[in-house]
PDB file of N, CA and C in Angstrom:
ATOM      1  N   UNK A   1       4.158  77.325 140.346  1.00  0.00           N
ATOM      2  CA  UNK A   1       4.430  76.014 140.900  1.00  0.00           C
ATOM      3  C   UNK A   1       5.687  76.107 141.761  1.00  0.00           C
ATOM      4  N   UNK A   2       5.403  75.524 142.989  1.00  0.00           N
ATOM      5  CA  UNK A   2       6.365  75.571 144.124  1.00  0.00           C
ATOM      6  C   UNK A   2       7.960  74.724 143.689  1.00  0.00           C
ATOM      7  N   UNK A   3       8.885  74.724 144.125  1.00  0.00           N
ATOM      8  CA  UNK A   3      10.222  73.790 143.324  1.00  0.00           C
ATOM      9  C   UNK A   3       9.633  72.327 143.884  1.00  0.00           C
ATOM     10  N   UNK A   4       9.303  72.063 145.049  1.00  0.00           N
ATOM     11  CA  UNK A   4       8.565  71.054 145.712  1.00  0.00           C
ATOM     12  C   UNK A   4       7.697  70.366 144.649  1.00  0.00           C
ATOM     13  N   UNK A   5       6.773  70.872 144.264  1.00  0.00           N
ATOM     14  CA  UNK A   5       5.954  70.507 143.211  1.00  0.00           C
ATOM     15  C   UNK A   5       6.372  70.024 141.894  1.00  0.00           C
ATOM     16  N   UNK A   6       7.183  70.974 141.723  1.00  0.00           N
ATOM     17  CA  UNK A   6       7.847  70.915 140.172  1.00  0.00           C
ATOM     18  C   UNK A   6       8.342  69.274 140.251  1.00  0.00           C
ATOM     19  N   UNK A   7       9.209  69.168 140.990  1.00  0.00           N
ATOM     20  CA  UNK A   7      10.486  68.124 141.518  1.00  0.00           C
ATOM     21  C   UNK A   7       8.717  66.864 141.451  1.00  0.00           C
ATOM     22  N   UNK A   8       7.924  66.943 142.617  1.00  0.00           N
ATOM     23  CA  UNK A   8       7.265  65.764 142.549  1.00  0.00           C
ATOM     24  C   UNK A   8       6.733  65.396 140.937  1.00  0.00           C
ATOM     25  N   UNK A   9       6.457  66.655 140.195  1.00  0.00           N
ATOM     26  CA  UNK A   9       5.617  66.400 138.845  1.00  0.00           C
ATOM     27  C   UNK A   9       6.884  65.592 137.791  1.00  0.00           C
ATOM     28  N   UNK A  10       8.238  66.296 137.470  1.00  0.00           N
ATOM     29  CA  UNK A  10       9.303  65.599 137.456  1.00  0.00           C
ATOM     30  C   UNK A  10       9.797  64.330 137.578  1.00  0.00           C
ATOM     31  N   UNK A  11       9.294  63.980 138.875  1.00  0.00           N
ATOM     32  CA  UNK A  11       9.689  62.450 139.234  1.00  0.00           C
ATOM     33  C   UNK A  11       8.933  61.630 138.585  1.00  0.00           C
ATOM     34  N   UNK A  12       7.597  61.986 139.062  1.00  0.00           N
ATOM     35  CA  UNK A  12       6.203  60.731 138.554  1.00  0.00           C
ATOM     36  C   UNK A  12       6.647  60.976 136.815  1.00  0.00           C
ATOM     37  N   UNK A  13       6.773  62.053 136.437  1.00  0.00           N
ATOM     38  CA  UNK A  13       6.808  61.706 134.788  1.00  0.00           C
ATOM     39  C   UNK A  13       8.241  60.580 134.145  1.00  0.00           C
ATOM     40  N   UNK A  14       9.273  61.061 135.428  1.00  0.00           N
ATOM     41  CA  UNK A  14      10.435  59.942 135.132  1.00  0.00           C
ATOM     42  C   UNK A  14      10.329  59.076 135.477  1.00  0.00           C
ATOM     43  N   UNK A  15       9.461  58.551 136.493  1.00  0.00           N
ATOM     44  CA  UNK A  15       9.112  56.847 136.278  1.00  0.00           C
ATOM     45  C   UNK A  15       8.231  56.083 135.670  1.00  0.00           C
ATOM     46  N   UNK A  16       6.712  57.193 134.995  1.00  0.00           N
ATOM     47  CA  UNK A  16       6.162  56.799 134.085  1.00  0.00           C
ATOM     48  C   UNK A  16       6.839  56.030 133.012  1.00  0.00           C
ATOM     49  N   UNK A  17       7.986  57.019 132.291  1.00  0.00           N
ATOM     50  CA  UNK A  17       8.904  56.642 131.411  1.00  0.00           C
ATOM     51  C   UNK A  17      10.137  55.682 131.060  1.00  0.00           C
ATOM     52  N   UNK A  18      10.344  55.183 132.968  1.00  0.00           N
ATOM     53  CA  UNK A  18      11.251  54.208 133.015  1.00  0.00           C
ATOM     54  C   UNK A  18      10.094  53.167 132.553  1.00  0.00           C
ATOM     55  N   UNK A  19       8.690  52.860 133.590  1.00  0.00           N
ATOM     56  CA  UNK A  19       8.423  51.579 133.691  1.00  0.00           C
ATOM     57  C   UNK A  19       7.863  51.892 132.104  1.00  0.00           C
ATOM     58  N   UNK A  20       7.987  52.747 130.937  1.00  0.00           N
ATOM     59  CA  UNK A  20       7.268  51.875 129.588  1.00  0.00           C
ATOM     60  C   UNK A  20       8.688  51.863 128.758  1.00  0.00           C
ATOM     61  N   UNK A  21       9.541  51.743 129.545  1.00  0.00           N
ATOM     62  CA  UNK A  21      11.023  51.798 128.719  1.00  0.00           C
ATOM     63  C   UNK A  21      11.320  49.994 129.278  1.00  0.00           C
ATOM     64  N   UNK A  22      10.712  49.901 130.858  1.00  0.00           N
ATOM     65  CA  UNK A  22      10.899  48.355 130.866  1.00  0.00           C
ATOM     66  C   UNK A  22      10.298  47.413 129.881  1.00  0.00           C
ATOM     67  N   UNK A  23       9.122  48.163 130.233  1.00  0.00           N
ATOM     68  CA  UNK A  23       7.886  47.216 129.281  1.00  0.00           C
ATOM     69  C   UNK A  23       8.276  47.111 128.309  1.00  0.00           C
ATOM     70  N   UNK A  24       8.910  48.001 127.536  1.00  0.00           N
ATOM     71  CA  UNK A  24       9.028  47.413 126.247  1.00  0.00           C
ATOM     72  C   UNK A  24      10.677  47.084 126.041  1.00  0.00           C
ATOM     73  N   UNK A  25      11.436  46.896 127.123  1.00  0.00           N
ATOM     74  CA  UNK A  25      12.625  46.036 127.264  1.00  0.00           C
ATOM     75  C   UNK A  25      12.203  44.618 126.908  1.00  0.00           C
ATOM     76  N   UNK A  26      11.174  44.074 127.999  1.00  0.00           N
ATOM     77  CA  UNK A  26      10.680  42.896 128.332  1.00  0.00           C
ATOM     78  C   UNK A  26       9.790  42.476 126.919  1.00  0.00           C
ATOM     79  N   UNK A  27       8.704  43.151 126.451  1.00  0.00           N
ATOM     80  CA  UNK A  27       8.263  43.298 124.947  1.00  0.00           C
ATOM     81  C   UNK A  27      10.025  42.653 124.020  1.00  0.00           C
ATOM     82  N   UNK A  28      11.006  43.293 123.868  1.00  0.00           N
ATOM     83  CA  UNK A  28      11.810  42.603 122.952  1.00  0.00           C
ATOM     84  C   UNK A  28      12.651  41.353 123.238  1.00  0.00           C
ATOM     85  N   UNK A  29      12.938  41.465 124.394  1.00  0.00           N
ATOM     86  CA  UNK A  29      13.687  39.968 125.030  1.00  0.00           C
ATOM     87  C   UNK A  29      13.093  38.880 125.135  1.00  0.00           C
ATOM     88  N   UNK A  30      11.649  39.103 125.515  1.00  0.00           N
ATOM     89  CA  UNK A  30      11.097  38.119 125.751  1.00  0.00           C
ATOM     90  C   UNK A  30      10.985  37.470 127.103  1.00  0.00           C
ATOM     91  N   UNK A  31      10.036  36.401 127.407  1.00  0.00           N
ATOM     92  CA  UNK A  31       9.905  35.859 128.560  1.00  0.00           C
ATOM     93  C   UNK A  31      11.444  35.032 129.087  1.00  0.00           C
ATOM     94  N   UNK A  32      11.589  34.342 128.313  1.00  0.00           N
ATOM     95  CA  UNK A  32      12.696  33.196 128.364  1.00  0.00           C
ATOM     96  C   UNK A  32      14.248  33.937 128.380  1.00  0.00           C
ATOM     97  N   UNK A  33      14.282  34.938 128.307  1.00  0.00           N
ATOM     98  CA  UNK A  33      15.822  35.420 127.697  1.00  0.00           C
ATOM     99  C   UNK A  33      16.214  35.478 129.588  1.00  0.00           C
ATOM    100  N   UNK A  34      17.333  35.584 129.429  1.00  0.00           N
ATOM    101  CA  UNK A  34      18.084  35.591 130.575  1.00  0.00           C
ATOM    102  C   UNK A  34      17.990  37.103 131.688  1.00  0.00           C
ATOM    103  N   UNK A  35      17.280  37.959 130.960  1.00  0.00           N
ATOM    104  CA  UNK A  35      16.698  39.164 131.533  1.00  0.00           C
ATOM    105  C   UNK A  35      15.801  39.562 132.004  1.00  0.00           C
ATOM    106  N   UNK A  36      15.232  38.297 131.765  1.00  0.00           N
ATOM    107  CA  UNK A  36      13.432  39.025 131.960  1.00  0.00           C
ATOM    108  C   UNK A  36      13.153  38.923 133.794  1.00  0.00           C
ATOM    109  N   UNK A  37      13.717  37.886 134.335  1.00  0.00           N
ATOM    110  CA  UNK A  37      13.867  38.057 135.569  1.00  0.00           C
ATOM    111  C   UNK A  37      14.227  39.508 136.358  1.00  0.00           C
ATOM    112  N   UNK A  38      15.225  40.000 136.090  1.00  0.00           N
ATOM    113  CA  UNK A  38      16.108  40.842 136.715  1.00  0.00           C
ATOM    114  C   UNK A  38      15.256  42.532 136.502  1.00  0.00           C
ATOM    115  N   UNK A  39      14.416  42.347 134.495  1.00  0.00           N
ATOM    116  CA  UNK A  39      13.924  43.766 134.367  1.00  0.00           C
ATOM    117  C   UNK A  39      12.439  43.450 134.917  1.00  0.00           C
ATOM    118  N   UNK A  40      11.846  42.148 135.118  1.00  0.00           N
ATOM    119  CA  UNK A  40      10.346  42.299 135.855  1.00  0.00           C
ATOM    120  C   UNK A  40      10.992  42.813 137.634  1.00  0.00           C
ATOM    121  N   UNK A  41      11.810  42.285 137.917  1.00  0.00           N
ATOM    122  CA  UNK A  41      12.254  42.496 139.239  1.00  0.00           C
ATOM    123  C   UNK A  41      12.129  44.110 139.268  1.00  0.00           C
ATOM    124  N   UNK A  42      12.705  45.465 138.281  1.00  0.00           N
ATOM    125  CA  UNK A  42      13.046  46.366 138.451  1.00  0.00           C
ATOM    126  C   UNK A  42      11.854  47.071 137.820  1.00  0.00           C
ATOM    127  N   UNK A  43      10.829  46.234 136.881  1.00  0.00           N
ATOM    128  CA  UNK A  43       9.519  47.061 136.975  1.00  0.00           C
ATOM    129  C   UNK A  43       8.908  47.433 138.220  1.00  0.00           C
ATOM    130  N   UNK A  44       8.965  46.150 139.091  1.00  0.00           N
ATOM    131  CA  UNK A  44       8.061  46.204 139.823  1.00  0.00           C
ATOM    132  C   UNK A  44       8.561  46.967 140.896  1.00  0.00           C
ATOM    133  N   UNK A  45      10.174  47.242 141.269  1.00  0.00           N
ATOM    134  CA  UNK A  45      10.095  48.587 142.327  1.00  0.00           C
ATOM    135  C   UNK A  45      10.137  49.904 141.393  1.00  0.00           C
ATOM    136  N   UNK A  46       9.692  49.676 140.055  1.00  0.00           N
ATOM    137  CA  UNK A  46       9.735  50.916 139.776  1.00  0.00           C
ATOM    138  C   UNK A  46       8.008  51.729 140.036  1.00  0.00           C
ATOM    139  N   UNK A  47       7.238  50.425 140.198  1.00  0.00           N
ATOM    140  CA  UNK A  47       5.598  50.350 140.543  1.00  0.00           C
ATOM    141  C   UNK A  47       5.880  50.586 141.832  1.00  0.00           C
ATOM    142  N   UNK A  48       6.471  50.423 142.611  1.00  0.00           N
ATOM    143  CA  UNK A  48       6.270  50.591 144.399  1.00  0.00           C
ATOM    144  C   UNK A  48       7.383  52.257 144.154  1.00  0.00           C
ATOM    145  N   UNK A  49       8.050  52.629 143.805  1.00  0.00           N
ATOM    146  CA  UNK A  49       8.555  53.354 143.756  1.00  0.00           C
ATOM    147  C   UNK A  49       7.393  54.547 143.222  1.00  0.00           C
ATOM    148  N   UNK A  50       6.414  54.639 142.152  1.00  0.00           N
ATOM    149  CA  UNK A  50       5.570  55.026 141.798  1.00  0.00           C
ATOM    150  C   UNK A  50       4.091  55.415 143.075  1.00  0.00           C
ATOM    151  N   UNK A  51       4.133  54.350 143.283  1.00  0.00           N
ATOM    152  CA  UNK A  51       3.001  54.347 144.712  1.00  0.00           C
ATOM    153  C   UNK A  51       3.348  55.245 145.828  1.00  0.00           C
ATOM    154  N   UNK A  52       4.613  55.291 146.065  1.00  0.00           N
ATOM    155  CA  UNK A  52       5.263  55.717 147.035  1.00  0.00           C
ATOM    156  C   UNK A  52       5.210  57.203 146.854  1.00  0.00           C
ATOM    157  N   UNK A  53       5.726  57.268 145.474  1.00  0.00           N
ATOM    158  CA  UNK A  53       5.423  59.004 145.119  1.00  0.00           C
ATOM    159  C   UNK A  53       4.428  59.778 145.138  1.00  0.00           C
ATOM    160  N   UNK A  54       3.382  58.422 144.423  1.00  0.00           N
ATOM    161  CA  UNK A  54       1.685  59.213 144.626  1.00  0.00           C
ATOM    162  C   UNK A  54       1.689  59.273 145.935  1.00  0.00           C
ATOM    163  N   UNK A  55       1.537  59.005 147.119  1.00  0.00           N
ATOM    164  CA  UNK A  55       1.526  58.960 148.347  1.00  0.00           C
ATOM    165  C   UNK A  55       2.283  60.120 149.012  1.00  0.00           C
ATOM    166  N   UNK A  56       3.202  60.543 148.832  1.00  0.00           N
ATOM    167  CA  UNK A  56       4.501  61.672 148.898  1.00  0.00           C
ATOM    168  C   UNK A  56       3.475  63.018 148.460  1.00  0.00           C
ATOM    169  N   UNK A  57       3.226  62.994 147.190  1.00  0.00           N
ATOM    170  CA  UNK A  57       2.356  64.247 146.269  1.00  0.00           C
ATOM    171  C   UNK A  57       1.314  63.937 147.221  1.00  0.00           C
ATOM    172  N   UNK A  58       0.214  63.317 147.966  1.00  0.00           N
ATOM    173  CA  UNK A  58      -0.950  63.174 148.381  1.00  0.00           C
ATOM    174  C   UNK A  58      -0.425  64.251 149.910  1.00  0.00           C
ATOM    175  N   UNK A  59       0.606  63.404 150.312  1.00  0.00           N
ATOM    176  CA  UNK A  59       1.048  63.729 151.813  1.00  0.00           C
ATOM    177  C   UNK A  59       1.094  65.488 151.529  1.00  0.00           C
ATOM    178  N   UNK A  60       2.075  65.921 151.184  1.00  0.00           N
ATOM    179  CA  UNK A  60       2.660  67.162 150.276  1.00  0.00           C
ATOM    180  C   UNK A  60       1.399  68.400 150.069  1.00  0.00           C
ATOM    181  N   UNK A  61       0.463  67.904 149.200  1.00  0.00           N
ATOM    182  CA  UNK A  61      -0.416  68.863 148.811  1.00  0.00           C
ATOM    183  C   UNK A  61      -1.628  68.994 150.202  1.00  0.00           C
ATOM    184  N   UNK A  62      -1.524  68.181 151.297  1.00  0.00           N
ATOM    185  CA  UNK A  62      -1.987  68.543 152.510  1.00  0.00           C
ATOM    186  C   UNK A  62      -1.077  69.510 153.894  1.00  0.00           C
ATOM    187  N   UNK A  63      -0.321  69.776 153.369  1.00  0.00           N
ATOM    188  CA  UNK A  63       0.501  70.731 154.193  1.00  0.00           C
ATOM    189  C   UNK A  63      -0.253  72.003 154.357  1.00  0.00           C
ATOM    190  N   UNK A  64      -0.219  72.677 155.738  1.00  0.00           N
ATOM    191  CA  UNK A  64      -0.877  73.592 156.192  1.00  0.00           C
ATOM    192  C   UNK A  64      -0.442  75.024 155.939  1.00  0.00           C
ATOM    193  N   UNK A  65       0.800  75.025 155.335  1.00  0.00           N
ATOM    194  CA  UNK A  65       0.854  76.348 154.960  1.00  0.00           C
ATOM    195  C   UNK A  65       1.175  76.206 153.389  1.00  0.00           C
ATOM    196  N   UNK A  66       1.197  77.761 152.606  1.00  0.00           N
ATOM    197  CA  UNK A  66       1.509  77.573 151.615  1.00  0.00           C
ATOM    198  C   UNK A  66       2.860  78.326 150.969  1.00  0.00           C
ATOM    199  N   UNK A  67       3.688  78.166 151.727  1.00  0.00           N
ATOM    200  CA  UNK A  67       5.089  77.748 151.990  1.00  0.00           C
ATOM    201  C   UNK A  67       6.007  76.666 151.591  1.00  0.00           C
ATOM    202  N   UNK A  68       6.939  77.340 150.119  1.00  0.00           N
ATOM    203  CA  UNK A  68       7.897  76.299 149.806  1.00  0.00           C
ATOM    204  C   UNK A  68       8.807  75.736 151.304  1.00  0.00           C
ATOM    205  N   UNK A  69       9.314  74.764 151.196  1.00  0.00           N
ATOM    206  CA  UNK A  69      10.178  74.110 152.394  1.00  0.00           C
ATOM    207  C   UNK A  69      11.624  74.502 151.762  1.00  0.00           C
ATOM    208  N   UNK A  70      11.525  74.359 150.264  1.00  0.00           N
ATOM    209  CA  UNK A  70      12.941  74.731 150.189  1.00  0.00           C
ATOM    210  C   UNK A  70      13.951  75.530 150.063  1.00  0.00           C
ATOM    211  N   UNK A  71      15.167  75.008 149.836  1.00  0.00           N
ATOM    212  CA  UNK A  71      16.460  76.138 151.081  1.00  0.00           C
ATOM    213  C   UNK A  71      17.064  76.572 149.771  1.00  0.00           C
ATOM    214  N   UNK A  72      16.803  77.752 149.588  1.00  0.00           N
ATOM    215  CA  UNK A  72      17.447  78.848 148.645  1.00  0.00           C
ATOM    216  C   UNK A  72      19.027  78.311 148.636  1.00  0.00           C
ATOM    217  N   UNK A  73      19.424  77.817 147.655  1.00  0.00           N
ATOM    218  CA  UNK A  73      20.387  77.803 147.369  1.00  0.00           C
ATOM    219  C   UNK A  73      21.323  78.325 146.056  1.00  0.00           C
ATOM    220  N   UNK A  74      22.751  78.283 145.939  1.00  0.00           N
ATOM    221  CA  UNK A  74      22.764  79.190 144.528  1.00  0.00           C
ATOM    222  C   UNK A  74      22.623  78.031 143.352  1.00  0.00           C
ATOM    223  N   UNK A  75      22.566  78.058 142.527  1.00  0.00           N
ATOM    224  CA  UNK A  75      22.320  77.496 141.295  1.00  0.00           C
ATOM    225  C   UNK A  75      23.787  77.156 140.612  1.00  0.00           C
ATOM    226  N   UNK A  76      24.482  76.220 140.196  1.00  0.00           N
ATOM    227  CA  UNK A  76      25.705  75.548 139.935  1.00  0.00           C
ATOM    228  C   UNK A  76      25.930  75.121 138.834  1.00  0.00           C
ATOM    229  N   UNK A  77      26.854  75.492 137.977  1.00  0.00           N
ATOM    230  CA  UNK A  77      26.583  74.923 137.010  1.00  0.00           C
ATOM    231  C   UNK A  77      27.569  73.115 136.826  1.00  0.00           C
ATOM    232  N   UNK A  78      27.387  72.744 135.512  1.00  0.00           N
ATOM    233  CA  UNK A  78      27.555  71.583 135.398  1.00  0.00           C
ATOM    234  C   UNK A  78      29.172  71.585 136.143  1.00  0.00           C
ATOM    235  N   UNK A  79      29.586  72.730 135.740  1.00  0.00           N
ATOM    236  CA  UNK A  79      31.471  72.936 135.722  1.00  0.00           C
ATOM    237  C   UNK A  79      31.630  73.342 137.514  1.00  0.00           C
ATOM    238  N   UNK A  80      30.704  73.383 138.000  1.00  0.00           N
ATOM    239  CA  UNK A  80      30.778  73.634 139.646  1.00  0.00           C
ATOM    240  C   UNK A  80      31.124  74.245 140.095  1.00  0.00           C
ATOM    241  N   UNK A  81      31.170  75.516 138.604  1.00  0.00           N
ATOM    242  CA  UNK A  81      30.876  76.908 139.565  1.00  0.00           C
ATOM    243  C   UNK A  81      29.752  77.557 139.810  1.00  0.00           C
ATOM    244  N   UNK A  82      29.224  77.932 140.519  1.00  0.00           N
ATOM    245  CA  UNK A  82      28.092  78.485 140.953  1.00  0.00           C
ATOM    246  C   UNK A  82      27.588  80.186 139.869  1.00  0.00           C
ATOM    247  N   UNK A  83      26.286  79.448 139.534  1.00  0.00           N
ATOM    248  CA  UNK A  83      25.982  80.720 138.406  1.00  0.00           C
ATOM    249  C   UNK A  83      26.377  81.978 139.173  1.00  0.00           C
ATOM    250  N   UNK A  84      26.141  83.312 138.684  1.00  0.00           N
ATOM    251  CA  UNK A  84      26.093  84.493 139.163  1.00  0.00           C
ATOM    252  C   UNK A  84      24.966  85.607 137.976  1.00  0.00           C
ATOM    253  N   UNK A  85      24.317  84.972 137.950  1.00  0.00           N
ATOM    254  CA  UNK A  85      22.815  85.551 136.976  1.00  0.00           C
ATOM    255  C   UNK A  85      23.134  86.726 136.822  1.00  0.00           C
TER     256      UNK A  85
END
């Protein structure tokens, strides 16, 4: 699997997990609580945010060569120094 790939499979699984972390925000607060506005607001770009990705992975897996795009870089650690494997 290309890093390209990895990264798209990555994403879609981290917003799967936001929008059932909303859902069940909204599941305990309830309709009426003073939140439910603000976390339906942030389901729903987390749904267009989702669409957008499937669309990205659709675009992506039609590319004409089979050629990562991405730029070799070194690997860093948390402390910002750059590994040396």
């Amino acid at each position: 699997m290309e890093v390209e790939e990895e990264f798209l499979q990555n994403a879609t699984t981290m917003l799967g997990f936001a929008e059932a972390e909303i859902k069940q925000f909204l599941a305990w607060t309830g309709k009426r609580s003073p939140y439910n506005r603000t976390a339906e607001e942030l389901r729903v770009k987390l749904q267009a945010a989702a669409s957008d990705l499937k669309n990205l992975k659709k675009e992506y897996s039609k590319r004409s060569s089979g050629k990562s795009y991405g730029i070799a870089q070194p690997i860093t650690a948390f402390n910002g120094i750059p590994a040396t494997e």
